[in-house]
C-alpha atoms as a PDB file:
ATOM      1  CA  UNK A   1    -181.827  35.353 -77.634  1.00  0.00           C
ATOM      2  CA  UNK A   2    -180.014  33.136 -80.275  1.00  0.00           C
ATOM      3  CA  UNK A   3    -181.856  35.712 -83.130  1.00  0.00           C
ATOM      4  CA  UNK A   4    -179.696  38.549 -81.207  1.00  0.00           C
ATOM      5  CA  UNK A   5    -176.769  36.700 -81.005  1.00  0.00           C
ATOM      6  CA  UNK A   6    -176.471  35.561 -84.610  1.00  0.00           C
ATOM      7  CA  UNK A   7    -177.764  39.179 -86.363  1.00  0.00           C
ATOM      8  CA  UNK A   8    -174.946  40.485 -83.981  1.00  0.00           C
ATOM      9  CA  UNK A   9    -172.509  38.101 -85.145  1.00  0.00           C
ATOM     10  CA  UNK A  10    -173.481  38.568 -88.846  1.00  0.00           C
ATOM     11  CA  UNK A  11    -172.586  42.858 -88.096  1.00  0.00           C
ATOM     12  CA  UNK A  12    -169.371  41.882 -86.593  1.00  0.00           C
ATOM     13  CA  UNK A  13    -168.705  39.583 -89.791  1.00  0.00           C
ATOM     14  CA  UNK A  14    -169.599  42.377 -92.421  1.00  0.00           C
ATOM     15  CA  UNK A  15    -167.389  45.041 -90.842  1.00  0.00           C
ATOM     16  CA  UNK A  16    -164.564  42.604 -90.555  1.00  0.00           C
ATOM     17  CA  UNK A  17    -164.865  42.159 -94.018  1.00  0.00           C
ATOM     18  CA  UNK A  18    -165.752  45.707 -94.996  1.00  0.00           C
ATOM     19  CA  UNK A  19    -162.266  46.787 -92.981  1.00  0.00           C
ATOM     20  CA  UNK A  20    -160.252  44.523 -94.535  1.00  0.00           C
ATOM     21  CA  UNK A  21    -161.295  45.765 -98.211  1.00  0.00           C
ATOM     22  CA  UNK A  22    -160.145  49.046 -97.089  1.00  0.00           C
ATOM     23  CA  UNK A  23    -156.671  48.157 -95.736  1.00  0.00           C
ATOM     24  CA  UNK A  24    -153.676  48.473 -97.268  1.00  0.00           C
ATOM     25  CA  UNK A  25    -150.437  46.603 -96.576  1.00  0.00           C
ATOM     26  CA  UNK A  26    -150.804  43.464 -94.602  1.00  0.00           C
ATOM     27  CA  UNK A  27    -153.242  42.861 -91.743  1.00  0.00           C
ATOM     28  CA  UNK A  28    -152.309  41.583 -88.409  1.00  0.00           C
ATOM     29  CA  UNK A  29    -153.006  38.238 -87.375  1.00  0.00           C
ATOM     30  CA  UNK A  30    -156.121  38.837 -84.840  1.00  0.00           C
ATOM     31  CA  UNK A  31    -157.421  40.992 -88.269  1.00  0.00           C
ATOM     32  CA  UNK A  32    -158.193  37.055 -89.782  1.00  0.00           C
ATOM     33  CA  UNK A  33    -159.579  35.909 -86.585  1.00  0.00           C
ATOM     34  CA  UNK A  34    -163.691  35.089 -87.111  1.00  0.00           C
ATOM     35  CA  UNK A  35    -165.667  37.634 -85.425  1.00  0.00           C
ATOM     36  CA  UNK A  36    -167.008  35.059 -82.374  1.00  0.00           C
ATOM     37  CA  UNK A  37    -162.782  34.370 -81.266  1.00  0.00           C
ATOM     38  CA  UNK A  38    -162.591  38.256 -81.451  1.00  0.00           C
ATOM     39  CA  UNK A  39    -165.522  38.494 -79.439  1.00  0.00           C
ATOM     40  CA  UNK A  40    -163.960  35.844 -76.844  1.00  0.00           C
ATOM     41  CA  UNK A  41    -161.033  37.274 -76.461  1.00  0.00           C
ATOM     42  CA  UNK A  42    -162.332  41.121 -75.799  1.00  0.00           C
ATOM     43  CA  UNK A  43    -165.149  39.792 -73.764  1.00  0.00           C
ATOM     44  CA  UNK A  44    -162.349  38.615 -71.185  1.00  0.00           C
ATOM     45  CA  UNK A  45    -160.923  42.185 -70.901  1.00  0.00           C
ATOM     46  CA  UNK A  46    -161.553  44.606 -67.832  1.00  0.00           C
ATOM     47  CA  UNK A  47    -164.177  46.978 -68.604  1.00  0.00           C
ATOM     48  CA  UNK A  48    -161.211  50.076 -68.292  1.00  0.00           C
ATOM     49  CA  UNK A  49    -158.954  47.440 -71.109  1.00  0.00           C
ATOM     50  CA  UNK A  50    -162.259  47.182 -73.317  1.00  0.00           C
ATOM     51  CA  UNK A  51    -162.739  51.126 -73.782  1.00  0.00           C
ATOM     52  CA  UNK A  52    -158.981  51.325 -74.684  1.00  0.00           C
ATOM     53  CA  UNK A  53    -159.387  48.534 -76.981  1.00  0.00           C
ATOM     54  CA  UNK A  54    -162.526  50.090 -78.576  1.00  0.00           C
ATOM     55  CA  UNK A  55    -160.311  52.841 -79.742  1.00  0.00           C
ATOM     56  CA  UNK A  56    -157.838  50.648 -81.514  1.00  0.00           C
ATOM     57  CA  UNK A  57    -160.167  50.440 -84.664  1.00  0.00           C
ATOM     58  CA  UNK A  58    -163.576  50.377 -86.070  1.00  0.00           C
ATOM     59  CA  UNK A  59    -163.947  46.326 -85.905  1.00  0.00           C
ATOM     60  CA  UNK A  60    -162.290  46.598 -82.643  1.00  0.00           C
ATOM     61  CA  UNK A  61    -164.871  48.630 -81.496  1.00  0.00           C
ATOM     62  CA  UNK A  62    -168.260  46.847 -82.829  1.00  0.00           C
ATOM     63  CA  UNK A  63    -166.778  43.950 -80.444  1.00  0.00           C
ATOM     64  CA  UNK A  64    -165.895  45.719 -77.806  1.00  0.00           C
ATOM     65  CA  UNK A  65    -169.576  47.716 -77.342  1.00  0.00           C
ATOM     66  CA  UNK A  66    -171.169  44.054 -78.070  1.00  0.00           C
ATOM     67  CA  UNK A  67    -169.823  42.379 -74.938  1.00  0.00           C
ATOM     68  CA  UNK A  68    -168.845  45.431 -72.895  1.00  0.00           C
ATOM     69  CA  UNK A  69    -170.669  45.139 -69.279  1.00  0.00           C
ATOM     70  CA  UNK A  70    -171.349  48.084 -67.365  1.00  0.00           C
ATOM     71  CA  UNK A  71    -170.471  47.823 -63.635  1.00  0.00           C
ATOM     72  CA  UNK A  72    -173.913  48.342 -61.526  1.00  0.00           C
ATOM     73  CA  UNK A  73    -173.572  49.741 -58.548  1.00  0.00           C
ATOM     74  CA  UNK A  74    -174.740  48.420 -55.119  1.00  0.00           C
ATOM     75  CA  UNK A  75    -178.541  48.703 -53.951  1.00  0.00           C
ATOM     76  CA  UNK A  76    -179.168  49.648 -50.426  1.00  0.00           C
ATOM     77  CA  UNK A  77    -181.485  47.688 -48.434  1.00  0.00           C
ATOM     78  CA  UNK A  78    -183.338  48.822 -45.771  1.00  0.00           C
ATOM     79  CA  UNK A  79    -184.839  46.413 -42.815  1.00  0.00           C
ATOM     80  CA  UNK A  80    -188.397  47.417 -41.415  1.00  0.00           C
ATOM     81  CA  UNK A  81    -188.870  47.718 -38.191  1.00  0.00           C
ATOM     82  CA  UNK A  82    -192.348  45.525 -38.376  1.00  0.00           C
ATOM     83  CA  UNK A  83    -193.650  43.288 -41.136  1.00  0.00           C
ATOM     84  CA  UNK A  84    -192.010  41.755 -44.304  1.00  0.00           C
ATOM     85  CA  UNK A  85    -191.706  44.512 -46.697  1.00  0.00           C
ATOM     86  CA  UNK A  86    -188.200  46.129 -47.597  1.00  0.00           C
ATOM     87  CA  UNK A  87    -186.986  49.152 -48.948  1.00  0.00           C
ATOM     88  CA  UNK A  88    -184.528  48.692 -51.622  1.00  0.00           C
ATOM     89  CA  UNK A  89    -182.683  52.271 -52.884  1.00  0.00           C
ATOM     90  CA  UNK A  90    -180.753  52.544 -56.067  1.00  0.00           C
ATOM     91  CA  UNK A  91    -178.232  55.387 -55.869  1.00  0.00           C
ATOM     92  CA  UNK A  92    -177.518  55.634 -59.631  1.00  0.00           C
ATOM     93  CA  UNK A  93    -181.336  56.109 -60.741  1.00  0.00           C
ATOM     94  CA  UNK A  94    -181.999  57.546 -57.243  1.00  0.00           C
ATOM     95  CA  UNK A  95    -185.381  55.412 -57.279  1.00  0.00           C
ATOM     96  CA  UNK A  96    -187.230  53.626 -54.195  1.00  0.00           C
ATOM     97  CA  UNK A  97    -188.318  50.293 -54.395  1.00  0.00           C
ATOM     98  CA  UNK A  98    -190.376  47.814 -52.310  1.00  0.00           C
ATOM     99  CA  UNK A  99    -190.632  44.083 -52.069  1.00  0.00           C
ATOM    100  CA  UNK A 100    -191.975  41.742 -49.549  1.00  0.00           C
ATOM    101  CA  UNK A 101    -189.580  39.027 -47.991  1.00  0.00           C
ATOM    102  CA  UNK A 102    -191.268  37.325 -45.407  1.00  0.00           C
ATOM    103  CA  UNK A 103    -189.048  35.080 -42.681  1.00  0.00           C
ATOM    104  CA  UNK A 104    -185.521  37.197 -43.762  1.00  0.00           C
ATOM    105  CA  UNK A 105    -182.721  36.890 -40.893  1.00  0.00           C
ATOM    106  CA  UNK A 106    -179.343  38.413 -41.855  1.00  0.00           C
ATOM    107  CA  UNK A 107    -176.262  38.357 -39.866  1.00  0.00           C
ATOM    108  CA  UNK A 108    -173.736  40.955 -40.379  1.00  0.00           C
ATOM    109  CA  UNK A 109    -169.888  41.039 -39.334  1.00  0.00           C
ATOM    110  CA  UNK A 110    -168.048  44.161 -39.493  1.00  0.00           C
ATOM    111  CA  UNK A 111    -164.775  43.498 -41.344  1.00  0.00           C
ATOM    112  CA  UNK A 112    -165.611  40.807 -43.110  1.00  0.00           C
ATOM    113  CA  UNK A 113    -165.409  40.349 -46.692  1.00  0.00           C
ATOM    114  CA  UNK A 114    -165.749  37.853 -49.649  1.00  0.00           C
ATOM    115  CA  UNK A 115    -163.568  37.461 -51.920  1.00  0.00           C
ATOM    116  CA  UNK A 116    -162.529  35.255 -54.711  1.00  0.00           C
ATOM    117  CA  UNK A 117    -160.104  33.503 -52.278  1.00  0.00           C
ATOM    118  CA  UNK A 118    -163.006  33.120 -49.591  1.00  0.00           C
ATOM    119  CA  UNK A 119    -163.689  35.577 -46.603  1.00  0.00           C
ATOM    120  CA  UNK A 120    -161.535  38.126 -45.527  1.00  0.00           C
ATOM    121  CA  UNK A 121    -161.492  39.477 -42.088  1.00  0.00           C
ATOM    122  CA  UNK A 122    -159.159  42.411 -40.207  1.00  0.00           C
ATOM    123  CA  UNK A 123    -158.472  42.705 -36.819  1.00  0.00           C
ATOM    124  CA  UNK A 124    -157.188  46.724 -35.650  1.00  0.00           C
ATOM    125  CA  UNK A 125    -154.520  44.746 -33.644  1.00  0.00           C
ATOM    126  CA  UNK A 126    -152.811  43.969 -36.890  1.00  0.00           C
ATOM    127  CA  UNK A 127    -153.962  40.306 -38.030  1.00  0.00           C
ATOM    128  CA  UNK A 128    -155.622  39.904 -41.433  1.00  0.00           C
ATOM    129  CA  UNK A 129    -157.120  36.268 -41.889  1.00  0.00           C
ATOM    130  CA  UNK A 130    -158.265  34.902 -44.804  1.00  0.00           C
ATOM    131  CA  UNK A 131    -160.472  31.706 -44.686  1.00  0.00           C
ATOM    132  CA  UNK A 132    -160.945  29.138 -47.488  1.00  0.00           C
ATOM    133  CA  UNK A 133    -164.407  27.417 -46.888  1.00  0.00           C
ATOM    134  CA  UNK A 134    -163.101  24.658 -49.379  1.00  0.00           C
ATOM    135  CA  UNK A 135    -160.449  23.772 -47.187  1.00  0.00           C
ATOM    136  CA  UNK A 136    -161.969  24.997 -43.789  1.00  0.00           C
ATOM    137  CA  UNK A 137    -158.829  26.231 -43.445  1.00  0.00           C
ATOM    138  CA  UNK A 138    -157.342  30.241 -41.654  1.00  0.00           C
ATOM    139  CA  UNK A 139    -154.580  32.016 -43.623  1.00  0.00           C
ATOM    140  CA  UNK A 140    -153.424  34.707 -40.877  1.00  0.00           C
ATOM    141  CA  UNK A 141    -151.282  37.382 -41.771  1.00  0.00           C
ATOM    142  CA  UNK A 142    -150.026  40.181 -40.028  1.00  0.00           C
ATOM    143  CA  UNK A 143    -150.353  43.291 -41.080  1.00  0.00           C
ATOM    144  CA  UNK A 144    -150.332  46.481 -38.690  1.00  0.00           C
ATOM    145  CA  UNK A 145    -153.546  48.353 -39.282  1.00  0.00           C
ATOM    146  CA  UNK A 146    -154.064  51.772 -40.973  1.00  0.00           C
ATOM    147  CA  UNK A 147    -152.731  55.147 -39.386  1.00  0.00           C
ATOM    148  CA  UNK A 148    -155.744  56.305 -37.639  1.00  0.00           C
ATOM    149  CA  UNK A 149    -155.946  59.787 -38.733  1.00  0.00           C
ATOM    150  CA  UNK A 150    -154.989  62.850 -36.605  1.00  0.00           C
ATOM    151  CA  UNK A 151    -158.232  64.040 -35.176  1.00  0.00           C
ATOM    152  CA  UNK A 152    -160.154  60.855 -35.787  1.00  0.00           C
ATOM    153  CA  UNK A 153    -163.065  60.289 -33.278  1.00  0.00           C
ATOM    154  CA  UNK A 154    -162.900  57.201 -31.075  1.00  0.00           C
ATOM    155  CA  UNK A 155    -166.413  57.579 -29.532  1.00  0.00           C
ATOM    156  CA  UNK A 156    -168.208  54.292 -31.158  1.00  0.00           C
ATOM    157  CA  UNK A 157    -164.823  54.336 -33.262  1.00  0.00           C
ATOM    158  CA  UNK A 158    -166.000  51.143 -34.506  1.00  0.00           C
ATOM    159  CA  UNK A 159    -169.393  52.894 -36.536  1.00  0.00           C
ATOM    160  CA  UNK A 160    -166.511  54.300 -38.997  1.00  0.00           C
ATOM    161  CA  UNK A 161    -164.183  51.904 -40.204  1.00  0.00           C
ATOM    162  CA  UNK A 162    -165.258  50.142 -43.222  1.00  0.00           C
ATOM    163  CA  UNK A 163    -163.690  47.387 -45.281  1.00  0.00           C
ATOM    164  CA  UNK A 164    -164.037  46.468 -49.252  1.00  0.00           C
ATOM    165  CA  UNK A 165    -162.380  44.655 -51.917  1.00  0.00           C
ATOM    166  CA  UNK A 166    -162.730  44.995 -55.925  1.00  0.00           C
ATOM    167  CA  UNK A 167    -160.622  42.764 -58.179  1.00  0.00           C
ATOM    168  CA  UNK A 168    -158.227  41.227 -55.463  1.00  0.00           C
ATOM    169  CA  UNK A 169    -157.548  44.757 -53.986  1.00  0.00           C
ATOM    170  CA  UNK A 170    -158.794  45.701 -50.257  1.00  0.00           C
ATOM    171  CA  UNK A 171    -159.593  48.893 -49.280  1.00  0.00           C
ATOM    172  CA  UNK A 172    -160.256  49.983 -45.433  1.00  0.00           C
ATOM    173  CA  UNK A 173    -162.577  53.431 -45.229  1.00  0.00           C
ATOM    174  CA  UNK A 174    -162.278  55.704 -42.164  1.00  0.00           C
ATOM    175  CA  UNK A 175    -164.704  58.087 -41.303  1.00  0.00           C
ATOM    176  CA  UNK A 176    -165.219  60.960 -38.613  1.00  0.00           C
ATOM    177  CA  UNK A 177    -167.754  63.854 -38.350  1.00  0.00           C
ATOM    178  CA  UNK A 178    -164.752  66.400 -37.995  1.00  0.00           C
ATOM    179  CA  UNK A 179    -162.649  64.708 -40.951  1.00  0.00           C
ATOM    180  CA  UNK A 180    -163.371  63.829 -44.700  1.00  0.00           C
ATOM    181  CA  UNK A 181    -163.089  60.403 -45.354  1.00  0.00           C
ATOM    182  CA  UNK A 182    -159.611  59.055 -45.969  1.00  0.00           C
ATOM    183  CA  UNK A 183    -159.257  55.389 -48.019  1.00  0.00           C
ATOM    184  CA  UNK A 184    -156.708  53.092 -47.310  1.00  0.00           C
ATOM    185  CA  UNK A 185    -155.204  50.393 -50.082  1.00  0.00           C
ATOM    186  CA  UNK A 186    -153.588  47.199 -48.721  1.00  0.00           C
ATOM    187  CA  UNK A 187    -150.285  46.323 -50.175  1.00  0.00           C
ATOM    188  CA  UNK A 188    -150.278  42.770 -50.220  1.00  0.00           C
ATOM    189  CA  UNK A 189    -146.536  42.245 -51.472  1.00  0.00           C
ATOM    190  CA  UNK A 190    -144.979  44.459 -48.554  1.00  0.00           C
ATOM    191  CA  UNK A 191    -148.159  43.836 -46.170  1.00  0.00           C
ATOM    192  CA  UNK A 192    -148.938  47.458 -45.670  1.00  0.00           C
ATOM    193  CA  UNK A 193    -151.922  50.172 -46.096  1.00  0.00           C
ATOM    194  CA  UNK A 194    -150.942  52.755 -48.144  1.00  0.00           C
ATOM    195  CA  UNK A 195    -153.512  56.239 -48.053  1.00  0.00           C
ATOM    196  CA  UNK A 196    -155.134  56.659 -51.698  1.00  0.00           C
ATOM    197  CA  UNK A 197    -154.469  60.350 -52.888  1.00  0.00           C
ATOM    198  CA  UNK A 198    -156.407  59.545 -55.972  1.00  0.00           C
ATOM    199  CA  UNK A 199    -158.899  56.994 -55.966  1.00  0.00           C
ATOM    200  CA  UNK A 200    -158.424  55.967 -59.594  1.00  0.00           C
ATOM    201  CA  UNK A 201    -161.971  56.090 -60.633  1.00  0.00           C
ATOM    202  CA  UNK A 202    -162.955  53.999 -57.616  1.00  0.00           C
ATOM    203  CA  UNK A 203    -166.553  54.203 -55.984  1.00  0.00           C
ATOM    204  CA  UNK A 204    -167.397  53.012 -52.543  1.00  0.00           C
ATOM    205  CA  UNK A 205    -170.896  52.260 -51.104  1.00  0.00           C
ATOM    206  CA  UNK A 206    -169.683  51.861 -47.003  1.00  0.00           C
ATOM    207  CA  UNK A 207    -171.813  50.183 -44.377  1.00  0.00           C
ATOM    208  CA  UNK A 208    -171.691  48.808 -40.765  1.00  0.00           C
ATOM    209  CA  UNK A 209    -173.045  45.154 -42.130  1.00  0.00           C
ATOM    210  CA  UNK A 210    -171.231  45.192 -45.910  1.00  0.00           C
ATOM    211  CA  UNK A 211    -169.341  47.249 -47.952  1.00  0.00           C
ATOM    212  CA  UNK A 212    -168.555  47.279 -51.753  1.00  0.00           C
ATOM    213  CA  UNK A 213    -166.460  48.589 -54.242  1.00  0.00           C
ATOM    214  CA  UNK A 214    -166.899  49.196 -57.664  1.00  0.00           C
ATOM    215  CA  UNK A 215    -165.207  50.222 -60.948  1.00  0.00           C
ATOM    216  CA  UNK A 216    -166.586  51.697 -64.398  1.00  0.00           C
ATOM    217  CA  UNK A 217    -169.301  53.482 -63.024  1.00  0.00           C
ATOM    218  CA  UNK A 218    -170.379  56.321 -64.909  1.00  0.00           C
ATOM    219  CA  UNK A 219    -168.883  59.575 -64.474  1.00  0.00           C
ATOM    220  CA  UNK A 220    -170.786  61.082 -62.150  1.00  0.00           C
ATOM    221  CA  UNK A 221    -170.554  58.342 -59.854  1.00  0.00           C
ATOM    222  CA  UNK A 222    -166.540  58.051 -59.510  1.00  0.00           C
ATOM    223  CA  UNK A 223    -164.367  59.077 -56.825  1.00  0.00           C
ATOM    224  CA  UNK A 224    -167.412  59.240 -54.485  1.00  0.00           C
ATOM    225  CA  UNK A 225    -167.966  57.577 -51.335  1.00  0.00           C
ATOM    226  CA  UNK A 226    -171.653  56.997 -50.627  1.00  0.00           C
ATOM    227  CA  UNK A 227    -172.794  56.219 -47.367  1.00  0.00           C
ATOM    228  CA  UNK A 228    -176.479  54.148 -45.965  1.00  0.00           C
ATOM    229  CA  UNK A 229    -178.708  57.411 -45.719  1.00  0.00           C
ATOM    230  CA  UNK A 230    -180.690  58.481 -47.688  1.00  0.00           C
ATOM    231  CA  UNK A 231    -182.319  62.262 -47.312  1.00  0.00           C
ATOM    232  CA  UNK A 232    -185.217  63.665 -49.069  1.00  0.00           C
ATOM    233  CA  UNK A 233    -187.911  61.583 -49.066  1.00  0.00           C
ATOM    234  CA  UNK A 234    -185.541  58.961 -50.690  1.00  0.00           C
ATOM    235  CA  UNK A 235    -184.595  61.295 -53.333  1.00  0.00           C
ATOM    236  CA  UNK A 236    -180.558  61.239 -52.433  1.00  0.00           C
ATOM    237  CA  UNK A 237    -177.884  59.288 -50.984  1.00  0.00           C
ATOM    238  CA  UNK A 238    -175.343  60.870 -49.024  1.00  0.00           C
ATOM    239  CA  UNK A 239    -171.985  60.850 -50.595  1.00  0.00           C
ATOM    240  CA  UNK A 240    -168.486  62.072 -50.350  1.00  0.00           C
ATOM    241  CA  UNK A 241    -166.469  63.449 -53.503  1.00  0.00           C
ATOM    242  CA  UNK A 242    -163.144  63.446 -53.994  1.00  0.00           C
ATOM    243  CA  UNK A 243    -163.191  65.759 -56.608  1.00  0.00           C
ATOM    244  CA  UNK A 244    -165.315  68.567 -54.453  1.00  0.00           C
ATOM    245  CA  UNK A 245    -163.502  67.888 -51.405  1.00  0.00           C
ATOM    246  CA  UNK A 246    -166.971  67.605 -49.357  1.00  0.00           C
ATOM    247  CA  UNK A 247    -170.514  65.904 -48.224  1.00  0.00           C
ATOM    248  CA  UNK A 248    -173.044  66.173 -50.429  1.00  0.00           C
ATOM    249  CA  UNK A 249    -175.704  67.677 -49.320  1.00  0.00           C
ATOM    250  CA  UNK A 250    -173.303  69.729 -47.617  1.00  0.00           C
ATOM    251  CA  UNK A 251    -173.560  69.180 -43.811  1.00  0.00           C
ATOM    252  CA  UNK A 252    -171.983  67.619 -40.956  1.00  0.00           C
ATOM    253  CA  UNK A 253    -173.209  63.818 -40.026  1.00  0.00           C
ATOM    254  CA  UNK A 254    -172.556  62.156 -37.274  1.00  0.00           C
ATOM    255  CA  UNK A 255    -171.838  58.906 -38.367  1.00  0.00           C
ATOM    256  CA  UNK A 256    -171.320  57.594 -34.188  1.00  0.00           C
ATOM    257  CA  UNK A 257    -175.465  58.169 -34.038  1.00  0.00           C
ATOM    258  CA  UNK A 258    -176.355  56.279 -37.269  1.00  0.00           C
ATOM    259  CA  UNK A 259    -178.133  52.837 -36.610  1.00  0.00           C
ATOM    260  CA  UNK A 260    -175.455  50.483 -37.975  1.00  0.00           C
ATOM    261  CA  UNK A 261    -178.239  47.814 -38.716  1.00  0.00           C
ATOM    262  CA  UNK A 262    -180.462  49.636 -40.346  1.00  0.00           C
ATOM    263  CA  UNK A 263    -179.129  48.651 -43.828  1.00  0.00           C
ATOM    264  CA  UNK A 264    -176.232  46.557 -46.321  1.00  0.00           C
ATOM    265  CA  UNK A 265    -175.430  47.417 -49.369  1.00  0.00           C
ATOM    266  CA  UNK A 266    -176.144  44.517 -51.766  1.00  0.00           C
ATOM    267  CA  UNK A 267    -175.760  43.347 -55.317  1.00  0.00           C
ATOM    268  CA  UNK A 268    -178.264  44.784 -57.534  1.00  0.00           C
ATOM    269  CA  UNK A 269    -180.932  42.523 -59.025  1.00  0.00           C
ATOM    270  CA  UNK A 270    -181.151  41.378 -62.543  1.00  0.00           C
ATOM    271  CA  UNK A 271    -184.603  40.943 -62.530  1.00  0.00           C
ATOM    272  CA  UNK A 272    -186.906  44.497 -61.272  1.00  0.00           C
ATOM    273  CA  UNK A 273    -189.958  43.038 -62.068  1.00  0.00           C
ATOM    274  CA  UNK A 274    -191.097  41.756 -58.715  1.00  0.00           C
ATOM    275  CA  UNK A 275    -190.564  45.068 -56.799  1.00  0.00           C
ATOM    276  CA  UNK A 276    -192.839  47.548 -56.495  1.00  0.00           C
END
């Protein structure tokens, strides 16, 4: 690892240095910065900031692809009905994968989220809480809920309202059979949910038990919603695009019948080698 790191920081070095003989004028002050403060300073950019500072120049770009990460998306996680061993699903290589976890319990909460300023909970009578676990303390706010859309089921209304956050921002997901999905931003300066026309390169991975948000994914992934089923012998996750205006595959599903416990949506691993 600290081979990888120095030949990288010798390539950085050499086209610093190789740009500089080719520049006429004077060069900017970050131009004399050594390649590893470069490399700290880029590194701390969004991964949106990082591609538009990869296009400022050619030394701006070595750094930029040396620390850029690519947002993963969310694995699904399937609980067995019997035994110990659990389906995990990857939506971006659309692969099934396996791994034993004996004595497991999870407890889910529907809207509930974590977030960098602790969990984040919203009750449809119009009271967002936020608790700090360092403090033990309840930051209550109230905020009226979302316009339910016109047409919106209520049967088992509670199997299709979703809640994520990304970066500080919280997003509330309703779904119906009859209706395409419609996402919901919170305004946290004038305490109100605004409806997203455009979703700004935003992907969603919705579930009863935990929902996620995520940003940078490639293109085919954007503007999508994806949803915990999975059709085809585990060949493809149902999702909603933006962009098509509809299900894919295309067909009507009845959210109000799907098992809400059957699944979460959780961080991918690092480390594949001890699934099957």
């Amino acid at each position: 690892m600290a081979g990888t790191r120095r030949n990288k920081f010798k390539l950085l070095a050499e086209i610093i240095k190789e740009d500089t003989r080719a520049s006429t004028g004077q060069p900017d002050e970050i131009s004399g910065f050594p390649a590893v403060i470069l490399e700290l300073i880029i590194s701390q950019l969004t991964f949106k900031n990082n591609i538009r500072a990869s296009a400022v120049c050619r030394r701006w770009r070595a750094v930029a692809n040396a620390v850029r990460k690519v947002n993963k998306p969310p694995w699904l996680m399937f609980f067995p009905k019997s035994g110990d061993l659990y389906e995990f699903y990857d939506p971006c290589q659309r692969k099934t994968y396996w791994l034993e976890l004996p004595d497991l319990y999870i407890i889910g909460l529907n809207y509930r989220i974590s977030t960098a300023l602790g969990f984040v909970t919203l009750r449809m009578a119009g009271l967002l809480g936020v608790y700090n676990p360092d403090e033990s303390t309840w930051d209550v706010h109230s905020v009226p809920p979302p316009r339910c859309p016109e047409g919106f089921c209520f049967r088992k209304w509670w199997k299709g309202r979703f809640m994520a956050e990304h970066n500080g921002d919280i997003f509330v997901i309703y779904i119906c059979s009859a209706l395409n999905p419609v996402v919901y931003k919170l305004d946290q300066t004038n305490k109100e949910w605004t409806e997203m026309e455009t979703w700004e390169g935003t992907t969603l991975f919705a579930s009863f038990l935990s929902s996620q948000a995520r940003m940078g994914l490639n293109g085919m992934m954007k503007n999508n919603v994806y949803f915990p089923k999975v059709l085809y012998y585990g060949k493809r996750c149902v999702y909603y695009s933006l962009e098509s205006g509809r299900y894919h595959p295309r067909q009507c599903y009845d959210w109000a019948e799907q098992d809400p416990h059957e699944s979460i949506w959780i961080d991918a691993p690092e480390d594949q080698s001890a699934f099957l």
